[in-house]
Protein backbone atom coordinates (compact mmCIF):
# COMPACT_ATOMS: atom_id res chain seq x y z
CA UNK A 1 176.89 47.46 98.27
CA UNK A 2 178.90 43.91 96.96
CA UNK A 3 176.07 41.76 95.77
CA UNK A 4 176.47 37.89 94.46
CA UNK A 5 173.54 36.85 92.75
CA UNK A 6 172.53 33.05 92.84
CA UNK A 7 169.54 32.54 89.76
CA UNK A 8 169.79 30.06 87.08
CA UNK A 9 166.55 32.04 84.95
CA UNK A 10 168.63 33.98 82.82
CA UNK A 11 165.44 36.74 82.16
CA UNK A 12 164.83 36.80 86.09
CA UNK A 13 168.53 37.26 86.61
CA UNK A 14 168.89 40.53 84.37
CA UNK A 15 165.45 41.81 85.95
CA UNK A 16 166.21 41.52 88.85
CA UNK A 17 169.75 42.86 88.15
CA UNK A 18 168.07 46.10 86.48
CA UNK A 19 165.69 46.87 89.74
CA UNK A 20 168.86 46.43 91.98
CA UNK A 21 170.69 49.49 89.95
CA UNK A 22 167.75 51.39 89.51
CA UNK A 23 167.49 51.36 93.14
CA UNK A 24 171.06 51.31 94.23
CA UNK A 25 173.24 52.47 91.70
CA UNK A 26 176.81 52.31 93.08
CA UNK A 27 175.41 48.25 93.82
CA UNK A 28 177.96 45.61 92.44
CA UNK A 29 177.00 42.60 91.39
CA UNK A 30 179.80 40.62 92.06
CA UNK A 31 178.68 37.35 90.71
CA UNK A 32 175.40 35.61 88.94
CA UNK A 33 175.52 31.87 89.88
CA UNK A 34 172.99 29.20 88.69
CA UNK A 35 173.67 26.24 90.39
CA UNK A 36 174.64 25.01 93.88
CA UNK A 37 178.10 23.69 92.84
CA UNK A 38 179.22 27.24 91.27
CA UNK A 39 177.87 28.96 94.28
CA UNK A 40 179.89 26.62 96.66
CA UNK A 41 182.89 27.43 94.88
CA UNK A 42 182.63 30.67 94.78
CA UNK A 43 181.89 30.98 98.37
CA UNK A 44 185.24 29.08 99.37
CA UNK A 45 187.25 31.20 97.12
CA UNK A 46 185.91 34.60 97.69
CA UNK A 47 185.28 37.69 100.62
CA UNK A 48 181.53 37.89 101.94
CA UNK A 49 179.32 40.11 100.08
CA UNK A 50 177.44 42.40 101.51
CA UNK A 51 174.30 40.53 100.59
CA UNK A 52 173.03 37.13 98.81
CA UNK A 53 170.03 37.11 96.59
CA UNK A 54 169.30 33.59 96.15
CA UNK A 55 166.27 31.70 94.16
CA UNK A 56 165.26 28.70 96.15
CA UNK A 57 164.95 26.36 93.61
CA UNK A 58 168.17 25.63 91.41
CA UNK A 59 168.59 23.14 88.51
CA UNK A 60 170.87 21.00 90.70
CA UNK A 61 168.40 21.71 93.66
CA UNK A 62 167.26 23.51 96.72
CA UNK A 63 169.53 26.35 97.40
CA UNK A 64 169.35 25.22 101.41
CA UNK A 65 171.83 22.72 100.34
CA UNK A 66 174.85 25.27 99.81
CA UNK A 67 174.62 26.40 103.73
CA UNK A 68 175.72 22.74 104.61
CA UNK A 69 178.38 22.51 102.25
CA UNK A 70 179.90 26.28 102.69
CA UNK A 71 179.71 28.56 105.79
CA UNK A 72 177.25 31.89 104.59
CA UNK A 73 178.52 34.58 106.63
CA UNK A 74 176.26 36.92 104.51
CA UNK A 75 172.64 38.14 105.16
CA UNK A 76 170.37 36.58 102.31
CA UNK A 77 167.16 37.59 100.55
CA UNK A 78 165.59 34.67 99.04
CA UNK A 79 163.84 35.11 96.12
CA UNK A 80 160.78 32.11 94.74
CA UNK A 81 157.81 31.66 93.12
CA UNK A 82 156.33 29.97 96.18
CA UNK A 83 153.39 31.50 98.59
CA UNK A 84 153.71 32.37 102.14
CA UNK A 85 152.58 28.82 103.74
CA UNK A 86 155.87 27.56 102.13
CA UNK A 87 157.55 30.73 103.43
CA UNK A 88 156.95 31.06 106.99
CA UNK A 89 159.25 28.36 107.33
CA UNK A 90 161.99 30.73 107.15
CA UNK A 91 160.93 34.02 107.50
CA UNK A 92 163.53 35.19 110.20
CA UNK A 93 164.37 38.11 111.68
CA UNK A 94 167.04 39.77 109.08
CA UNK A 95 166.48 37.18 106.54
CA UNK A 96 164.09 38.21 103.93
CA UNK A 97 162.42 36.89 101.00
CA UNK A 98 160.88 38.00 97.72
CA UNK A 99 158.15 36.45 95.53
CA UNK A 100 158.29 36.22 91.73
CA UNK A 101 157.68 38.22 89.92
CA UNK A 102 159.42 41.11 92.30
CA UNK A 103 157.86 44.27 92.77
CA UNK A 104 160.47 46.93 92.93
CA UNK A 105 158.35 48.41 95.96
CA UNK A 106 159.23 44.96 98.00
CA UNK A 107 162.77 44.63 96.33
CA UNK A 108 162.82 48.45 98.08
CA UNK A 109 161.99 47.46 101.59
CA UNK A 110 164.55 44.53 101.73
CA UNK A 111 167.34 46.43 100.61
CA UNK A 112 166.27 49.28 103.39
CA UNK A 113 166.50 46.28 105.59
CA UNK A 114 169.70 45.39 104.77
CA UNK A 115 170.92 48.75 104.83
CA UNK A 116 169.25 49.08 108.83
CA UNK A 117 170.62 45.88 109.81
CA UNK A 118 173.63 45.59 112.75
CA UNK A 119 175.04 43.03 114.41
CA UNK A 120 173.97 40.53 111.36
CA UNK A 121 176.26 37.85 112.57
CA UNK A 122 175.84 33.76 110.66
CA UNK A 123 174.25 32.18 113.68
CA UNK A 124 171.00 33.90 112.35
CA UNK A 125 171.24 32.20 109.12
CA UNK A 126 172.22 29.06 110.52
CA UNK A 127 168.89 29.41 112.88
CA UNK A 128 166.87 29.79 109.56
CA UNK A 129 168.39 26.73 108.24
CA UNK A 130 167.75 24.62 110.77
CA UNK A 131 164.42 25.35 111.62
CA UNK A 132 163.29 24.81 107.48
CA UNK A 133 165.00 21.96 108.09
CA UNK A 134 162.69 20.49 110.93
CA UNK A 135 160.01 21.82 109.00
CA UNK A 136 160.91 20.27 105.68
CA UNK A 137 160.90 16.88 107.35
CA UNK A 138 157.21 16.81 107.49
CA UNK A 139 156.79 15.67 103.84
CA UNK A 140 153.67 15.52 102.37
CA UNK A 141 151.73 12.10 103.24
CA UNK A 142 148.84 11.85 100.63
CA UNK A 143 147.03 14.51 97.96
CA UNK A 144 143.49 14.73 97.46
CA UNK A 145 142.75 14.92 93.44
CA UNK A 146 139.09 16.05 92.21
CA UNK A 147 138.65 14.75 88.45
CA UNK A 148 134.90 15.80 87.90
CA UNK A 149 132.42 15.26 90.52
CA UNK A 150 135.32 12.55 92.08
CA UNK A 151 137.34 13.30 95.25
CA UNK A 152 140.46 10.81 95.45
CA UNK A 153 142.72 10.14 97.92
CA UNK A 154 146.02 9.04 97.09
CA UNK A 155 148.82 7.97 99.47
CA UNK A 156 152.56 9.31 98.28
CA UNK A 157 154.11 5.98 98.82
CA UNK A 158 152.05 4.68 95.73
CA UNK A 159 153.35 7.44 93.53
CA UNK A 160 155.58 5.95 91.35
CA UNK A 161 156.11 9.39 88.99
CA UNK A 162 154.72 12.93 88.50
CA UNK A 163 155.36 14.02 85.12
CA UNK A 164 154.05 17.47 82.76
CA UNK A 165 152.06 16.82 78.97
CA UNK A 166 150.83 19.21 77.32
CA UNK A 167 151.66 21.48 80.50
CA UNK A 168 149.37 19.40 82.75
CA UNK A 169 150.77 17.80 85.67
CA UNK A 170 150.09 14.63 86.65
CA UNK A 171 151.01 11.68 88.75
CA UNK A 172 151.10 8.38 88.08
CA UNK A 173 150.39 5.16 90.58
CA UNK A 174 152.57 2.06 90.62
CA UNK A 175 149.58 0.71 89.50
CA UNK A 176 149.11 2.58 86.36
CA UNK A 177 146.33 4.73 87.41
CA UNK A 178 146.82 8.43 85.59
CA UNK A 179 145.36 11.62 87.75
CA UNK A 180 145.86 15.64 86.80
CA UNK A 181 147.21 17.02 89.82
CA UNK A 182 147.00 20.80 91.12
CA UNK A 183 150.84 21.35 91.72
CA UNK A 184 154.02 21.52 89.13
CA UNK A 185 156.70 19.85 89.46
CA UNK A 186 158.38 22.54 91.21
CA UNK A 187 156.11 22.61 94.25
CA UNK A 188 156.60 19.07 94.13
CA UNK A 189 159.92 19.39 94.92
CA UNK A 190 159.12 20.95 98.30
CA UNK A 191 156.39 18.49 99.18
CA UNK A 192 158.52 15.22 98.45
CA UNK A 193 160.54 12.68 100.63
CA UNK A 194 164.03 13.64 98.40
CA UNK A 195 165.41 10.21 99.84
CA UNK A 196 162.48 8.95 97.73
CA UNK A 197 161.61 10.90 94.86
CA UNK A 198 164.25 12.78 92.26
CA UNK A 199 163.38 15.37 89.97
CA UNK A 200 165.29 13.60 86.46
CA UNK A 201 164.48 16.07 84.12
CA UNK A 202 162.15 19.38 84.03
CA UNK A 203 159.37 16.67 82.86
CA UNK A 204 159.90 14.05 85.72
CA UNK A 205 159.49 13.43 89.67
CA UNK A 206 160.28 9.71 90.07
CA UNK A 207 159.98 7.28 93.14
CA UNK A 208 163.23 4.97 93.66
CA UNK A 209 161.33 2.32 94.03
CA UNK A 210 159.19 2.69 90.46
CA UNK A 211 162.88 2.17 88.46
CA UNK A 212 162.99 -0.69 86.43
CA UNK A 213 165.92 -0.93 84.79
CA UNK A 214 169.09 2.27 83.58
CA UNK A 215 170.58 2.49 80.44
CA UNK A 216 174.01 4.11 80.02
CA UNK A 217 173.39 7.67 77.34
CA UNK A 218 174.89 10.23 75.67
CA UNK A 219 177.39 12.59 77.23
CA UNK A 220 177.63 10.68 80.46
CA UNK A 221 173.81 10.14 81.14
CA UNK A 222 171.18 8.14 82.37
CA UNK A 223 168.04 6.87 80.66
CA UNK A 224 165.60 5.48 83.16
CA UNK A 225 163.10 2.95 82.50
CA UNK A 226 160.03 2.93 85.15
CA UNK A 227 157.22 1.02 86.05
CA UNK A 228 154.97 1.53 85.08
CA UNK A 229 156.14 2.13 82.04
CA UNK A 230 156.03 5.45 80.07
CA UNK A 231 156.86 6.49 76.36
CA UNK A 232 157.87 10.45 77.39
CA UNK A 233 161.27 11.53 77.95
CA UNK A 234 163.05 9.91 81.34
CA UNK A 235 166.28 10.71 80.44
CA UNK A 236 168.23 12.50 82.93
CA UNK A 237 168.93 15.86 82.09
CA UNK A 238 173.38 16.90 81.85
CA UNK A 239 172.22 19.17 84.75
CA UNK A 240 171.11 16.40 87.50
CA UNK A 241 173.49 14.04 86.35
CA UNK A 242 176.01 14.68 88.62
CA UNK A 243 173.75 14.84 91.61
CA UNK A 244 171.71 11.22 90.37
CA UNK A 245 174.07 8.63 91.22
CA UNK A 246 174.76 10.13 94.99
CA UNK A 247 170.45 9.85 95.11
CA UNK A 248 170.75 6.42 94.37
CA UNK A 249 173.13 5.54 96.73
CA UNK A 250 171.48 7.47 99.52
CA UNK A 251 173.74 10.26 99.68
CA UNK A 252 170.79 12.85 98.70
């Protein structure tokens, strides 16, 4: 079994890597990938492998991305730290998923999956695509924050930035109201209008409409100044830089 891996967590790379031999030991991992543009490439260049295991969320972004940019003849297992609201959304016939941390037990049934499978043709992964797709288009609206005996309602429009201190998360409104939030920034991700909002930095969600003014940085970067204004980190990180200026200019 020809296996391409696509993580960027080093540690849940080389687990995951361990339960795949201890399970299948002739497997052969053929690749471990941690970003959308290396995956890409290595699609265009390379045979099918039997099987993708790909994380969902990628430095550069959602791994969805890489099916509109490369045809995946492949079955995938996706693997993510998300629950199974999130996951219903693509929970499809041959496709499978598994949910960090993996249990070798459920790492077992996919790969029996796999192994049972015929006729796996790319029209089934396209169908998975396309229907997270209309799914993902129903971004969140509002979020309802409790702070003591207070229940808040806050519209996502006035969300100029979510940020992490101190490993809280909050958001912040364009009017420089401060509220500890439930979800990290990684949920976020999901949730959010990505015409709208950009994740900068592992620190930073930020609306388009709450930059002020961008400074040209080190190595090709950005340093973002928002209002309201802030006095953490908005740099953007050498990772998102690439993918920052096509967000601005609406092609993200």
């Amino acid at each position: 079994m020809k296996i391409l891996i696509i993580e960027d967590e080093k540690p849940a790379a080389d687990r995951l890597i361990k339960m795949i031999h201890d399970l299948v030991p002739e497997a052969v991992i053929l690749a471990t990938l941690v970003s959308i543009k290396s995956s890409v490439e290595w699609l265009m260049k390379n045979d099918a492998p039997d099987v993708v295991m790909m994380d969902i969320h990628l430095a550069d972004g959602q791994s969805f991305e890489i099916f509109t940019l490369v045809k995946v003849t492949a079955p995938v297992i996706f693997t993510t730290a998300y629950d199974e609201h999130a996951l219903d959304a693509f929970k499809v016939n041959s496709i499978d998923y598994l949910l960090k941390p993996i249990k070798l037990e459920d790492l077992k049934r996919a790969i029996d999956k796999l192994k049972n499978l015929k006729n796996y043709n790319a029209q089934q992964v396209e169908k998975m695509i396309s229907q997270f797709g209309a799914r993902q288009k129903e971004f969140q609206k509002r979020m309802v924050i409790r702070f003591g005996d207070t229940i808040k309602m806050v519209d996502i429009p006035d969300v100029a930035y979510f940020y992490t201190e101190d490993k809280i998360n909050y958001l912040c409104t364009s009017g420089n109201l401060r509220y500890p939030i439930d979800h990290n920034l990684d949920e976020l991700e999901l949730l959010l209008d990505p015409a709208v909002f950009f994740r900068i930095n592992r620190q930073f969600i930020i609306n388009i409409h709450a930059i002020d003014k961008m400074l040209a940085w080190s190595k090709s970067r950005v340093k973002v100044l928002l209002k309201p204004p802030t006095t953490e980190d908005t740099i953007v990180s050498t990772e998102r830089s690439p993918y920052f200026k096509d967000w601005l200019i609406g092609l993200k």
